[in-house]
Protein backbone atom coordinates (compact mmCIF):
# COMPACT_ATOMS: atom_id res chain seq x y z
CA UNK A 1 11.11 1.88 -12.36
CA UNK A 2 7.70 0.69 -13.18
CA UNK A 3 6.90 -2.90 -13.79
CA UNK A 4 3.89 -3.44 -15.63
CA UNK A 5 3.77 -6.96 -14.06
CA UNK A 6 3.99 -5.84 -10.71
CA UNK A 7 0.55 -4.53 -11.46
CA UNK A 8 -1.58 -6.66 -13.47
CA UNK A 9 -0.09 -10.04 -10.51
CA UNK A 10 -1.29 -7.49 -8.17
CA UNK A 11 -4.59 -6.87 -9.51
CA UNK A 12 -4.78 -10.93 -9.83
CA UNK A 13 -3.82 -11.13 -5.98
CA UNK A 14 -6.16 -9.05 -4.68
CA UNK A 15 -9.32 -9.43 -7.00
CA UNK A 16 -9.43 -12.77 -7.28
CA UNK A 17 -6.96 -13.75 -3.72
CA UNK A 18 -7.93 -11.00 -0.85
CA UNK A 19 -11.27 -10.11 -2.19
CA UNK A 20 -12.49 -13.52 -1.73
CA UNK A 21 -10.51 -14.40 1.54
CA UNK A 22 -11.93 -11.19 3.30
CA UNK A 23 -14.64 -10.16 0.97
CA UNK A 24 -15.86 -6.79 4.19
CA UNK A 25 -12.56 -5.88 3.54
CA UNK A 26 -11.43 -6.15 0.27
CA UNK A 27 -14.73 -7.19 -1.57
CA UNK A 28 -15.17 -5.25 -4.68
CA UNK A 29 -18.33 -4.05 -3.95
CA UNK A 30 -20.23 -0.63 -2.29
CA UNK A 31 -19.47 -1.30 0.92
CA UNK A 32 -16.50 -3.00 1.48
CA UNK A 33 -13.92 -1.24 3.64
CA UNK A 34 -11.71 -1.02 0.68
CA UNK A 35 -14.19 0.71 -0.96
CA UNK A 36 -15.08 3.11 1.46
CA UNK A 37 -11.65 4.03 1.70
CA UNK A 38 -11.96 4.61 -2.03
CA UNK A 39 -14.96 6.71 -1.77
CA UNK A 40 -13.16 9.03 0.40
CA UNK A 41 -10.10 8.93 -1.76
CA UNK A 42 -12.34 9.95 -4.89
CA UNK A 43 -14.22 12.66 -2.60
CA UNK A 44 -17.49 10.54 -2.64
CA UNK A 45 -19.00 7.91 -3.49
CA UNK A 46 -19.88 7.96 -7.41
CA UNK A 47 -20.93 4.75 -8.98
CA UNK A 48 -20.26 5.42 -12.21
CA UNK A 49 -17.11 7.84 -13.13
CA UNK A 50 -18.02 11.67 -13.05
CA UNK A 51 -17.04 13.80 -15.47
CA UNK A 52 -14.89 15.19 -12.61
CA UNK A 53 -13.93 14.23 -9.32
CA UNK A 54 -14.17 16.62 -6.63
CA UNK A 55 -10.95 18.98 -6.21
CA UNK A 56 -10.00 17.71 -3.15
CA UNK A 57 -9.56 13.89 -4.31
CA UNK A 58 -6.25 12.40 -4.80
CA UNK A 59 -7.53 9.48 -6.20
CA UNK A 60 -9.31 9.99 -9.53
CA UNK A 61 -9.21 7.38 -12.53
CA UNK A 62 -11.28 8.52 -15.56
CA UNK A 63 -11.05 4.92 -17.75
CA UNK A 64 -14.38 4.45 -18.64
CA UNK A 65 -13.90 0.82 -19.41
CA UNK A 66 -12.83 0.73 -15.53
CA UNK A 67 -16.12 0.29 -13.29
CA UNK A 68 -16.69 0.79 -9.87
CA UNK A 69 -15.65 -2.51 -8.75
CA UNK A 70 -12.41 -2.22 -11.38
CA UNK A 71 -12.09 1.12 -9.46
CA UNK A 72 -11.19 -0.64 -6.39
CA UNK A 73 -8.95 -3.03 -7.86
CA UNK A 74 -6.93 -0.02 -9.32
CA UNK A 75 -7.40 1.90 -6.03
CA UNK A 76 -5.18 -0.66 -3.66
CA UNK A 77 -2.63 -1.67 -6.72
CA UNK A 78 -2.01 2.25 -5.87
CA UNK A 79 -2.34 1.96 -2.28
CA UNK A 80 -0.03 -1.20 -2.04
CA UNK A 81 2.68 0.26 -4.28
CA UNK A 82 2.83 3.38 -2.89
CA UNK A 83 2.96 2.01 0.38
CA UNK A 84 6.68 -0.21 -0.73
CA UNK A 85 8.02 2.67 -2.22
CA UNK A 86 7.25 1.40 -6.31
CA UNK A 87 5.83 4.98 -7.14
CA UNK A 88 8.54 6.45 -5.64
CA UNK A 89 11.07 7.83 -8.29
CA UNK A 90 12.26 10.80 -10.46
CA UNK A 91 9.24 11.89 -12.80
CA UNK A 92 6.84 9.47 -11.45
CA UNK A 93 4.50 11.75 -10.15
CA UNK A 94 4.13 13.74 -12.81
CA UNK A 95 3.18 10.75 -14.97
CA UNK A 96 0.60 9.59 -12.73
CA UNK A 97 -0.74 12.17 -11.19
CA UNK A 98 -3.74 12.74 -13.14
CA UNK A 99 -5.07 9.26 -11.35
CA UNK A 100 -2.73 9.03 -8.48
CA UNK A 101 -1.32 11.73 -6.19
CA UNK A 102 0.13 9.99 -3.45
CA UNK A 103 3.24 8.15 -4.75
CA UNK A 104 4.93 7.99 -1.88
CA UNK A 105 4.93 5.92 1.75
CA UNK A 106 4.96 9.37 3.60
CA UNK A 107 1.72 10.73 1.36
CA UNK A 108 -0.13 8.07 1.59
CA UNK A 109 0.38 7.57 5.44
CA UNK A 110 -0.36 11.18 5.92
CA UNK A 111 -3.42 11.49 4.07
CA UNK A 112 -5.38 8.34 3.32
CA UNK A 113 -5.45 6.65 6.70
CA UNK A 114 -8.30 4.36 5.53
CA UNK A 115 -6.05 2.44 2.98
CA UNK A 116 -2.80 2.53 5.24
CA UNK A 117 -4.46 0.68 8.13
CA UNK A 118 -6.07 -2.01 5.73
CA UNK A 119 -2.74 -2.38 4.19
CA UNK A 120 -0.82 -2.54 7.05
CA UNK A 121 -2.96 -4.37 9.44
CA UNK A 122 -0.74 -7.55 9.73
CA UNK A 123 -3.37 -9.94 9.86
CA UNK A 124 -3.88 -9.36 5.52
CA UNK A 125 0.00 -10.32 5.21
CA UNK A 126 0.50 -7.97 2.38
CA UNK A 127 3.52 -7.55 0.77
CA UNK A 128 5.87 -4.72 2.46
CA UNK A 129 8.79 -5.04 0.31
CA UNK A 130 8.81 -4.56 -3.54
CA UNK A 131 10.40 -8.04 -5.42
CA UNK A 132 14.03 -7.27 -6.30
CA UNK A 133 14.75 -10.15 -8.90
CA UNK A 134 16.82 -11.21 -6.26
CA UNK A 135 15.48 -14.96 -4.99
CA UNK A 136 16.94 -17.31 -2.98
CA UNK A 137 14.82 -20.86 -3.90
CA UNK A 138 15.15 -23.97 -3.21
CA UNK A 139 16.54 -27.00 -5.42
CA UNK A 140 14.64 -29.66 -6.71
CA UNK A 141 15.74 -32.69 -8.12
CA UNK A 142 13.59 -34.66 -10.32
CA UNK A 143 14.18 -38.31 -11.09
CA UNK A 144 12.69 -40.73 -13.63
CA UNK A 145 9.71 -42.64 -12.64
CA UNK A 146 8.86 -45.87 -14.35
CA UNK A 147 5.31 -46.64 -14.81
CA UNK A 148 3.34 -50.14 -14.66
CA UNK A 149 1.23 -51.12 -17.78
């Protein structure tokens, strides 16, 4: 169910990871493909939060700490998560859906094709599979070192 860590690493990821790697893609600025995705998610472009979003938008976040560039960070955490499957679960939508109404792979395919093929364009190498708590590491072994005076 939902992991409140899942989000905030994600919103570390792709701020401060993917928005600096590929800044035309996932800056968080006007502009950015990300962000015109976003704009067409929120049914335009508004730069600071409307008192409300047009009827048509299915994504529409009314925190008004949350600015436009937060907006986009917010906007792919959705995206991304959707797109594994994390919004995907008895009662979900209806606890989200005054932000976010495409919880699912096959909504978000079918109606915001902007996000889907940033997200899935391999070349990004974004996650495709939520983290189970299931991890297979490595061992390390760590040995005494003596140090010269």
């Amino acid at each position: 169910y939902f992991d409140g860590s899942l989000e905030e690493i994600l919103h570390l990821i792709t701020a401060h990871g993917y928005a600096n790697a590929y800044p035309e893609v996932f800056g968080e600025y006007h502009g950015s493909e990300l962000s015109v995705a976003m704009d067409t998610a929120r049914g335009g472009y508004f730069p600071q939060i409307p008192d409300l979003y047009p009827e048509d938008a299915w994504y529409t976040y009314y925190d008004q700490s949350c600015e436009y560039e937060c907006q986009i960070t917010e906007y792919v955490y959705w995206a991304l998560t959707s797109s594994m499957g994390a919004q995907d679960y008895p009662g979900r939508y209806e606890e989200i859906k005054d932000e976010w109404k495409l919880n699912t792979k096959e909504l978000l395919n079918a109606t915001d094709t902007q996000v889907t093929e940033i997200i899935e364009n391999e070349q990004y190498e974004l996650p495709t599979v939520l983290p189970d708590n299931s991890y297979h590491g490595f061992g390390i072994t760590i040995t005494s070192l003596e140090c010269g005076t």
